[in-house]
Protein backbone atom coordinates (compact mmCIF):
# COMPACT_ATOMS: atom_id res chain seq x y z
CA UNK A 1 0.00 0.00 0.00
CA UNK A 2 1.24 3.53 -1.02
CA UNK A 3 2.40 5.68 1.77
CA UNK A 4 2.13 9.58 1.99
CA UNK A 5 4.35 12.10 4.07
CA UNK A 6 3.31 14.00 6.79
CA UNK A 7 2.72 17.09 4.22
CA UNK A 8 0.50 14.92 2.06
CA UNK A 9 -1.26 13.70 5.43
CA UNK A 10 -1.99 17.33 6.48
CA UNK A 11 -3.07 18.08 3.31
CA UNK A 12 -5.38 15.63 2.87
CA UNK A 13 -7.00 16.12 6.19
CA UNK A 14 -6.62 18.81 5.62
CA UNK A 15 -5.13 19.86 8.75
CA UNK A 16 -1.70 21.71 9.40
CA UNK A 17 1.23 20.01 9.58
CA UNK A 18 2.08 21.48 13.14
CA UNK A 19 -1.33 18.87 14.24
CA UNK A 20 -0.07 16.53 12.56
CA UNK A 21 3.36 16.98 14.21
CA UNK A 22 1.27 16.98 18.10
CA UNK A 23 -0.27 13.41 16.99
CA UNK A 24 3.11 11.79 16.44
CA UNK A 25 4.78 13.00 19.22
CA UNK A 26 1.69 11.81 21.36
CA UNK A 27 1.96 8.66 19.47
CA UNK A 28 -1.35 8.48 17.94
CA UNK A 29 -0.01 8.47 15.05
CA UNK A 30 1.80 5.68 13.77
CA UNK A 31 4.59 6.43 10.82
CA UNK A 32 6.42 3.68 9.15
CA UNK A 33 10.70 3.26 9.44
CA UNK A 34 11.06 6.24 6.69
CA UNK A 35 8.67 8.82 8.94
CA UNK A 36 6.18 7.94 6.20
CA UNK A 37 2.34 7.09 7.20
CA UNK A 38 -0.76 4.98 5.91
CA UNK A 39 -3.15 6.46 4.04
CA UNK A 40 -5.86 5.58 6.39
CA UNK A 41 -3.88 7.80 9.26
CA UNK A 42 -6.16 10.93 7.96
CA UNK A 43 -8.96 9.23 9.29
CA UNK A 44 -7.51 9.33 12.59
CA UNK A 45 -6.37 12.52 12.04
CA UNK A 46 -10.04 13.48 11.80
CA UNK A 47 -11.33 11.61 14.36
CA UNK A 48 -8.41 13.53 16.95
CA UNK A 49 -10.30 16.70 15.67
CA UNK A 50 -13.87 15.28 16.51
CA UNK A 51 -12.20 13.79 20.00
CA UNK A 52 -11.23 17.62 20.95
CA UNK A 53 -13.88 19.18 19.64
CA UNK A 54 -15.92 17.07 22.17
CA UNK A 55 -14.05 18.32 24.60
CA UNK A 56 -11.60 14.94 25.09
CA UNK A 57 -8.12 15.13 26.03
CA UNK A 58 -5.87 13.91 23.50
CA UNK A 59 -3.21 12.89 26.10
CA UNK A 60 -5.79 10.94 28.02
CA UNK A 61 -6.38 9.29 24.38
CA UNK A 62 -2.67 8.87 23.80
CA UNK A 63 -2.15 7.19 27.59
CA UNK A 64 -5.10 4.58 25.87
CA UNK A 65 -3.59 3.90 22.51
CA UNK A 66 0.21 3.77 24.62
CA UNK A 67 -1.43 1.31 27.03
CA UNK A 68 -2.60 -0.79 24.28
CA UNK A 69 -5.91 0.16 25.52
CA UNK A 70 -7.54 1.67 22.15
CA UNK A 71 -6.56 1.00 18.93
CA UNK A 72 -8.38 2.71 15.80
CA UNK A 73 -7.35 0.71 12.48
CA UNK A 74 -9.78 2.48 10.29
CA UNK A 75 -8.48 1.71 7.27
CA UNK A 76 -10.58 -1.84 7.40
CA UNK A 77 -13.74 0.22 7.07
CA UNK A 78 -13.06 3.48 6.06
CA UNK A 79 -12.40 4.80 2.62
CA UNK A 80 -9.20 5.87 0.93
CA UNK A 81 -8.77 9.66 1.24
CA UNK A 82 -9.89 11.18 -2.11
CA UNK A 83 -7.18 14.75 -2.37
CA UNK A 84 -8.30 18.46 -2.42
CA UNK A 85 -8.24 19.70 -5.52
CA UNK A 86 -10.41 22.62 -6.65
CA UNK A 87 -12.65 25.04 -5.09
CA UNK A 88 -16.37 25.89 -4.54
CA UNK A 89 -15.86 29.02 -6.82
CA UNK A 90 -13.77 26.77 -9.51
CA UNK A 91 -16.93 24.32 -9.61
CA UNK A 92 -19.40 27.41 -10.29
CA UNK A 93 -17.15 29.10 -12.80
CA UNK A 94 -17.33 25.78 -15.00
CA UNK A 95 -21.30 25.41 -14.88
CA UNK A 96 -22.14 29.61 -14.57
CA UNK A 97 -23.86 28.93 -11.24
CA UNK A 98 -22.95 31.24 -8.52
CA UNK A 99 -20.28 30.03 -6.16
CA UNK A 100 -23.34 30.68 -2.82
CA UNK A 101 -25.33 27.94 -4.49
CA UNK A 102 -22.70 25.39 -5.29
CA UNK A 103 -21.86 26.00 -1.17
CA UNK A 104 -24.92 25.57 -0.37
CA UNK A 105 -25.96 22.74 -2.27
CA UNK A 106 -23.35 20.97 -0.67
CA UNK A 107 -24.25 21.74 2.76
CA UNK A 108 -27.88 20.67 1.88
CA UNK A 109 -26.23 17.04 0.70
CA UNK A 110 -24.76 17.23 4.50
CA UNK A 111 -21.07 17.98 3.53
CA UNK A 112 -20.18 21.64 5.22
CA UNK A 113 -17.81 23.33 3.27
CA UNK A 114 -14.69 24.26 4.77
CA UNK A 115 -13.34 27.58 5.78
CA UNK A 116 -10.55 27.32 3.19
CA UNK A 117 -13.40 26.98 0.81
CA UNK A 118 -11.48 24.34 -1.20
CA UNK A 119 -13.26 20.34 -2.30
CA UNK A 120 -12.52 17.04 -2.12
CA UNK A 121 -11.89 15.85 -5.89
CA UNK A 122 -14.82 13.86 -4.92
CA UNK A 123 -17.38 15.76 -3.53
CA UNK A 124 -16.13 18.48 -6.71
CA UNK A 125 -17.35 15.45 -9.36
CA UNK A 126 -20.59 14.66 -8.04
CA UNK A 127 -21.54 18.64 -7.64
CA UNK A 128 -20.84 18.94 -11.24
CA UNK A 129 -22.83 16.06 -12.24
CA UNK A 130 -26.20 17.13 -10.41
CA UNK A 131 -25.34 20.94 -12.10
CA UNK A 132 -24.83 19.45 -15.20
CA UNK A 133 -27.51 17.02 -14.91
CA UNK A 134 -29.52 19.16 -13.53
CA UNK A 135 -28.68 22.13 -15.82
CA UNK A 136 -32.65 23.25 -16.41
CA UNK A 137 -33.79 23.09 -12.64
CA UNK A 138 -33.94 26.23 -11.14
CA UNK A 139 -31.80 26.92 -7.78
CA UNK A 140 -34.47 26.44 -5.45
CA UNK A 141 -35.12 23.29 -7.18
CA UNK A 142 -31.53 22.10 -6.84
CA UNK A 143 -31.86 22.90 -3.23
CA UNK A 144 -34.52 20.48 -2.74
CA UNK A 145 -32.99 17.55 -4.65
CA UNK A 146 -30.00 18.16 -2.56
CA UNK A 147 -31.95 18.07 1.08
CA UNK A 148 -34.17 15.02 -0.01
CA UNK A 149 -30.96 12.67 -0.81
CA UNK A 150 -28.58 14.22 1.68
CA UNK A 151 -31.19 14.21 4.12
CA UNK A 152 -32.37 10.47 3.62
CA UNK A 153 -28.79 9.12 3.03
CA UNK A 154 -27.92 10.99 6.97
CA UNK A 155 -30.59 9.50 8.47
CA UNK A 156 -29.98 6.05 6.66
CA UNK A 157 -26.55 6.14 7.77
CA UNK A 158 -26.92 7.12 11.08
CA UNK A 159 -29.85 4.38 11.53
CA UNK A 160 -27.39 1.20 10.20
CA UNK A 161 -24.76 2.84 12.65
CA UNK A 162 -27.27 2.87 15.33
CA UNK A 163 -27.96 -0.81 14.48
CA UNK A 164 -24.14 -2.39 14.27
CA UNK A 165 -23.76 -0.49 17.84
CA UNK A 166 -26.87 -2.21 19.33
CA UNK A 167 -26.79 -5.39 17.66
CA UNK A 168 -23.02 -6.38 17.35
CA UNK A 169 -21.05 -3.70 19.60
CA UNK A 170 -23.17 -4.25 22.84
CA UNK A 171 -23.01 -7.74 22.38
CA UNK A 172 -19.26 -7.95 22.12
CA UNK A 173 -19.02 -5.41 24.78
CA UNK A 174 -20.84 -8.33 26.98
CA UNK A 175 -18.88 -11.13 26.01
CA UNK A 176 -15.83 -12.26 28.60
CA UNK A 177 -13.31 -12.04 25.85
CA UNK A 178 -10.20 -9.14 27.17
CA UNK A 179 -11.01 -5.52 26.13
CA UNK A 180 -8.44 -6.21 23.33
CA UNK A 181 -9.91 -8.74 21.96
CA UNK A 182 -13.23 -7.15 21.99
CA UNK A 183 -11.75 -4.56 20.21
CA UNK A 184 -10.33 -6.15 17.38
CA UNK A 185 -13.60 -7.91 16.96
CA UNK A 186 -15.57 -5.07 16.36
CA UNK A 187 -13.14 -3.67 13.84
CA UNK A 188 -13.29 -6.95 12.08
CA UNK A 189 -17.52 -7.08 12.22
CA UNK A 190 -17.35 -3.69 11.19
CA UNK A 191 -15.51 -3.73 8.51
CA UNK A 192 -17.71 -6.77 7.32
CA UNK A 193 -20.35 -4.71 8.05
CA UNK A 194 -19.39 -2.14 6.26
CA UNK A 195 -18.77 -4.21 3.17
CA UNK A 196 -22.29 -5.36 3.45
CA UNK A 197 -23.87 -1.97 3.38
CA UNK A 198 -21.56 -1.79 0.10
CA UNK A 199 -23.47 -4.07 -1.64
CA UNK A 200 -27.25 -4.11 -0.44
CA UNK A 201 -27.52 0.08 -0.62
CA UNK A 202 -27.22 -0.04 -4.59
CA UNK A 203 -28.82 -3.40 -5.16
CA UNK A 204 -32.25 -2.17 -2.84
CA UNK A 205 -31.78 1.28 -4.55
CA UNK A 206 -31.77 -0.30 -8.33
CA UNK A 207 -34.58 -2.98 -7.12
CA UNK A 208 -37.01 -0.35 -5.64
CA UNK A 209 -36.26 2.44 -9.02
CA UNK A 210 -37.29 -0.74 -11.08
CA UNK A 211 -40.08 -1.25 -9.71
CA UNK A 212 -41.52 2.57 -9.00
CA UNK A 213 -40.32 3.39 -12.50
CA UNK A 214 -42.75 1.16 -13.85
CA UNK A 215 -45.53 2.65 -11.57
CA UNK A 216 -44.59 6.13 -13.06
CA UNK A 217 -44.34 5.15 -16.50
CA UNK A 218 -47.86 3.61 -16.74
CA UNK A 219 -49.11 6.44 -15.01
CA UNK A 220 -47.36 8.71 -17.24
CA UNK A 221 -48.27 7.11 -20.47
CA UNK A 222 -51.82 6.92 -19.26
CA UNK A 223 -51.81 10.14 -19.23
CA UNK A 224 -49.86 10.65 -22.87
CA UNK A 225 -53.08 8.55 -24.45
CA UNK A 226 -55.55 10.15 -22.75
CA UNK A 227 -54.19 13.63 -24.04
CA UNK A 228 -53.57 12.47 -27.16
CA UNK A 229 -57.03 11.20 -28.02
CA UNK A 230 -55.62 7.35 -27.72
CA UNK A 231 -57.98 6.29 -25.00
CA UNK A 232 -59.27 7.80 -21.61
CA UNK A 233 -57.83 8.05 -18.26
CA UNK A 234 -59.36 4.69 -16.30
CA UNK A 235 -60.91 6.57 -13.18
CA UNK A 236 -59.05 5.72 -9.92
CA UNK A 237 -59.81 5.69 -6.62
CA UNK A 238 -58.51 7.88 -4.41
CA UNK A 239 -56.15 6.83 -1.75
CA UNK A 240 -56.21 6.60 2.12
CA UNK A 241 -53.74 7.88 4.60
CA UNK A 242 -53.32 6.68 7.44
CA UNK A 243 -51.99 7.67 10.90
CA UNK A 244 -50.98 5.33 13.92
CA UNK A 245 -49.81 6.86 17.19
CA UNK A 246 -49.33 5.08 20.70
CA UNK A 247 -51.92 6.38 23.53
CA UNK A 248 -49.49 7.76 26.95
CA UNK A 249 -46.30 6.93 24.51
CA UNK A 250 -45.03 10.76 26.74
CA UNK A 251 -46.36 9.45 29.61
CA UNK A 252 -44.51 5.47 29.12
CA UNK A 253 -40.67 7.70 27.77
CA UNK A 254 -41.59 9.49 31.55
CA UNK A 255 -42.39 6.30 33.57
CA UNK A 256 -39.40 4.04 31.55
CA UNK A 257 -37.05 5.97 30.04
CA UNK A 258 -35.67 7.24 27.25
CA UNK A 259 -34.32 3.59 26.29
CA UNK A 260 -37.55 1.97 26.81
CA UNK A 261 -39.64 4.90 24.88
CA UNK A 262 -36.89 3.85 22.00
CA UNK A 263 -37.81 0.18 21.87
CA UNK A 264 -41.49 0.61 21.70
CA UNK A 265 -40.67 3.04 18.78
CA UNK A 266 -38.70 0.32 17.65
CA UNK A 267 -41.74 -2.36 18.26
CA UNK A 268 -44.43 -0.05 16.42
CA UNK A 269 -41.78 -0.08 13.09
CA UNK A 270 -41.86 -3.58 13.01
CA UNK A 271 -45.62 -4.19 13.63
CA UNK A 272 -46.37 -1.75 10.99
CA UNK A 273 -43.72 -3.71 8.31
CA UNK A 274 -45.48 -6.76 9.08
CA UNK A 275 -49.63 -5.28 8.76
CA UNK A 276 -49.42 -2.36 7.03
CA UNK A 277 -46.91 -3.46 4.21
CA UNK A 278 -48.83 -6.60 3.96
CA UNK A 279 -52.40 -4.69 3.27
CA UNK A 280 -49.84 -2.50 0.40
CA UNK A 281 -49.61 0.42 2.59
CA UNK A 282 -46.82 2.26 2.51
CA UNK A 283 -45.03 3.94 5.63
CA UNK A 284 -44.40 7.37 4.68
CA UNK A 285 -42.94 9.36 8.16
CA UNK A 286 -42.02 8.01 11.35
CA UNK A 287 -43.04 10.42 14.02
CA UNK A 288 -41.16 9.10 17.42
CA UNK A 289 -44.86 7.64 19.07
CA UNK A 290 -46.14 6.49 15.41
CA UNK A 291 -46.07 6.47 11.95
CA UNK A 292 -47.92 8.08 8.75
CA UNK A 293 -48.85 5.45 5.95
CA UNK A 294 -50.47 5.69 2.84
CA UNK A 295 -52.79 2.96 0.96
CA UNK A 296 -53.50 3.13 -2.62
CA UNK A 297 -56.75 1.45 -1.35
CA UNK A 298 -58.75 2.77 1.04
CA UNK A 299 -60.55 -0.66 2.14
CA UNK A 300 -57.28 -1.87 2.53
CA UNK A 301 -56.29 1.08 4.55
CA UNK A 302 -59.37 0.18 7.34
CA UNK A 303 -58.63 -3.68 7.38
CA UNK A 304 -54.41 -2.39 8.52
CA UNK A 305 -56.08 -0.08 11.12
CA UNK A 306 -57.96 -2.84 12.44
CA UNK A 307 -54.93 -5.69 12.55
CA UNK A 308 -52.51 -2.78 13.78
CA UNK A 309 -54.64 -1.69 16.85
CA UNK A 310 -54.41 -5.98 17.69
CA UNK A 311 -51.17 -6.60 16.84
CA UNK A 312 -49.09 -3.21 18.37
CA UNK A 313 -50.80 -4.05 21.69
CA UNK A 314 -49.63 -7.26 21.61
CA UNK A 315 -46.05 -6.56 20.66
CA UNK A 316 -45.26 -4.11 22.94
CA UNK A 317 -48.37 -4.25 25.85
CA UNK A 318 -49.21 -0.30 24.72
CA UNK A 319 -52.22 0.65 23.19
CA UNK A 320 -52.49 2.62 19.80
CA UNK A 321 -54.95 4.35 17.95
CA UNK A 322 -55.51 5.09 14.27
CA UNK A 323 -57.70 7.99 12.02
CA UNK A 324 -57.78 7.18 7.94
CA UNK A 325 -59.11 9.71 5.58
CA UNK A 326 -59.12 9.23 2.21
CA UNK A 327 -59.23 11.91 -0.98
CA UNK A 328 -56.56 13.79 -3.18
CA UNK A 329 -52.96 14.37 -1.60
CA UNK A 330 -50.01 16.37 -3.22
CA UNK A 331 -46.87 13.97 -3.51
CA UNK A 332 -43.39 15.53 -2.85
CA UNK A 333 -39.73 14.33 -2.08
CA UNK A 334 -41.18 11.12 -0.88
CA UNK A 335 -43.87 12.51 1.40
CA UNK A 336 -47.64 13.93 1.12
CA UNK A 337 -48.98 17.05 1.96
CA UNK A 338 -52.40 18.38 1.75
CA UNK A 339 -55.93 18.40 3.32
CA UNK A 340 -56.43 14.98 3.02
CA UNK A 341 -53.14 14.13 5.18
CA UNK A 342 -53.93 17.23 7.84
CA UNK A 343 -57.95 15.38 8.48
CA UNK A 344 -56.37 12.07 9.01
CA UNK A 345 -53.61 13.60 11.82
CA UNK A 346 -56.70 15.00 13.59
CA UNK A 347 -58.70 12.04 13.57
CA UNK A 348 -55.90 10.04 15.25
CA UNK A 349 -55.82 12.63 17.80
CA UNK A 350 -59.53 12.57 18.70
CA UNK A 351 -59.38 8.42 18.14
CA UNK A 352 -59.72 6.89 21.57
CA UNK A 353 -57.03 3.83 22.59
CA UNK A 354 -57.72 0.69 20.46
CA UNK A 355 -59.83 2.84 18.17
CA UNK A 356 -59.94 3.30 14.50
CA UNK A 357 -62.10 6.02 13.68
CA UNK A 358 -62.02 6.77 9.51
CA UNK A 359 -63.60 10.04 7.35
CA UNK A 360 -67.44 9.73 5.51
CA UNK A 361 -64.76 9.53 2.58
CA UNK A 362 -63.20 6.54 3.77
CA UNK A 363 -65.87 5.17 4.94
CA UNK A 364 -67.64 5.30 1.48
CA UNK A 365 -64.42 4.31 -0.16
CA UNK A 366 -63.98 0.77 2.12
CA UNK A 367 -68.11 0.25 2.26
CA UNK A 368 -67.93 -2.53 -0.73
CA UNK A 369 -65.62 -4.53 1.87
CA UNK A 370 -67.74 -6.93 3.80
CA UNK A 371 -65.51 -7.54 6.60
CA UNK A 372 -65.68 -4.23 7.82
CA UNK A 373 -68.63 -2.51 9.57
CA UNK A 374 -69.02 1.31 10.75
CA UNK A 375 -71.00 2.93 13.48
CA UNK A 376 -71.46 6.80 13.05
CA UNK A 377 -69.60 8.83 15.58
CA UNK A 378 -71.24 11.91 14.66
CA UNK A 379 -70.08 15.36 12.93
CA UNK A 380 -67.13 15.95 15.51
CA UNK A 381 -65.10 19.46 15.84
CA UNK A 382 -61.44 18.41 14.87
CA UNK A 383 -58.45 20.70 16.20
CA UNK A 384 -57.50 23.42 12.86
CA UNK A 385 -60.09 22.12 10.78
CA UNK A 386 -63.06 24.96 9.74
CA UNK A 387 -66.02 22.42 9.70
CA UNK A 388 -66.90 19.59 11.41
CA UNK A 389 -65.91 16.07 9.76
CA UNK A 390 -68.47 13.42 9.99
CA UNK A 391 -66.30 10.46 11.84
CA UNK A 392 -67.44 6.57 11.78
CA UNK A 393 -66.09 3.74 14.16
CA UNK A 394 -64.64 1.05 11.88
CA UNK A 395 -65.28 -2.20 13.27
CA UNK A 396 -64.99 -6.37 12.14
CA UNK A 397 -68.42 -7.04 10.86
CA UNK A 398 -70.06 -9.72 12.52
């Protein structure tokens, strides 16, 4: 493996060469018999940084890596260190953008630019492929392609890291084996870990664009015939959304903890993968005590509510509740807005524990489904909304 000097290390940080020079005379850094270092040592370069900024002392880290006590050999997981070469105002000069935007369409994507204003040869090929891509979307527009990926590939991220720590880490962290040990074996699952997110990230991301591309494109070319004069738009029901939230989930994070509040989060998630996804619904925003889904059928929509209130009690001993509306919703960056999603949030807040209470709309929408009966509620006064909605009780028939 090519090694780099301490010049090329601080450079690639990039750091100065005099914090480079502190880390080797601490002896967290590690150089090689010709004062030459691995290319993976700006990793640990970076994670000194995050260490102080934190407020840890890097001689109490340097007593632990001395000691034999820490080790951090993240070059098994981490990736090679791409060089600096150009700047933000370099980038914008090439695609007649202004510089603000390019810096600011990197921030959205969740990489800060630096006070030295300069880019990762990286980071400086991808920003010129969305602006090039891109080249007929307005700025704002850019902004909001850049906050829906960087924002879901963050909280991705952060989730699978989450994960590995509670699933692997802990449990190693349990085992009798000596702290070294259990050191070197969460490098090693990590790095395997890490391999594996490699692979399934693209092959889920190709699988799931296969599959909604082909929703789009008959919806698109539907559309093409019908305004062409080729044949007319089939009608199409209108969908449901759906909102489960636990009843006293403030009260239970009060009583048990933070921890606790996390794995009855945790619980609901899984309940609603197994019910909801089963019915087709479609969880579109987790919201800490539940979860907004949406059903391309409304019947199907009631019959979820109904198996969710059953089965979330009996996964986690908590009751829930659920409201469903159903009618026309606005879809952007992955989520729904509108009227439609605003009456179904206030019918889950009115819902009683182990109730599913549903719109007139939903209600007429599921009413060819014999297994599901309704008994009015009544025209009830929902929080924010102008007139009263007319709420039913959706029950098993029989």
């Amino acid at each position: 493996m090519p090694t780099i000097s301490a010049e090329e290390l601080a450079g690639l940080v990039p750091s100065t060469l005099e914090q480079v020079q502190r880390l080797l005379e601490l002896g967290i850094l590690q150089p090689d018999d010709q004062g030459r270092f691995d290319s993976s040592q700006v990793h640990v370069v970076r994670l000194m940084a995050g260490f102080e900024a934190a407020g840890i002392s890097l001689e109490d880290v340097a007593r632990g890596v001395r000691s034999g006590q820490l080790s951090f050999p993240l070059g098994l997981f981490m990736p090679e260190p791409a060089p600096i070469t150009t700047t933000y105002e370099q980038i914008a000069s090439e695609v007649g953008r202004s510089p603000e935007l390019v810096r600011r369409l990197s921030a959205e994507f969740g990489i800060a630019p630096g006070a030295d204003d300069r880019v990762r040869s990286e980071d400086a090929e991808v920003l010129l492929l969305v602006l090039r891509t891109l080249e007929l979307a307005s700025d704002e527009d850019l902004s909001r392609f850049a906050r829906l990926y960087g924002g879901s590939i963050q909280r991705l991220v952060a989730a699978g890291i989450q994960f590995f720590d509670r699933a692997v880490r802990e449990r190693v962290g349990a085992s009798s084996l000596p702290d070294e040990a259990k050191d070197a074996l969460v490098y090693e699952k990590g790095a395997a870990y890490t391999h594996l997110i490699s692979r399934l990230t693209p092959w889920l991301q190709a699988r799931h664009r296969e599959r909604i591309l082909v929703e789009y494109l008959v919806s698109l070319t539907e559309g093409f015939m019908d305004e062409r004069g080729i044949a007319p738009r089939q009608p199409r029901q209108l969908p449901a959304i759906a909102f489960l939230d636990l009843s006293g989930y403030t009260a239970l994070a009060e009583e048990r903890g933070d921890e606790a509040a996390a794995e009855v989060a945790a619980g609901v998630a899984e309940v609603v993968q197994e019910v909801a996804v089963a019915h087709g619904g479609r969880p579109i925003k987790w919201l800490g005590d539940g979860v907004m889904m949406h059903f391309a059928d409304p019947p199907a929509a009631v019959v979820s509510g109904l198996e969710l209130i059953q089965e979330t009690e009996r996964a986690i001993s908590a009751p829930a509740r659920v409201g469903i509306n159903a009618g026309p919703v606005v879809a952007q960056e992955g989520d729904y807005f509108g009227r439609t999603v605003n009456i179904a949030a206030r019918i889950a807040d009115y819902a009683a524990p182990r109730e599913v209470l549903v719109s007139e709309q939903a209600r007429e929408a599921a009413a060819s489904d014999d297994a599901i009966a309704f008994e009015l509620v009544g025209d009830v006064a929902l929080k924010g909304v102008l007139r009263p909605v007319r709420l039913h009780r959706a029950m098993r028939a029989g």
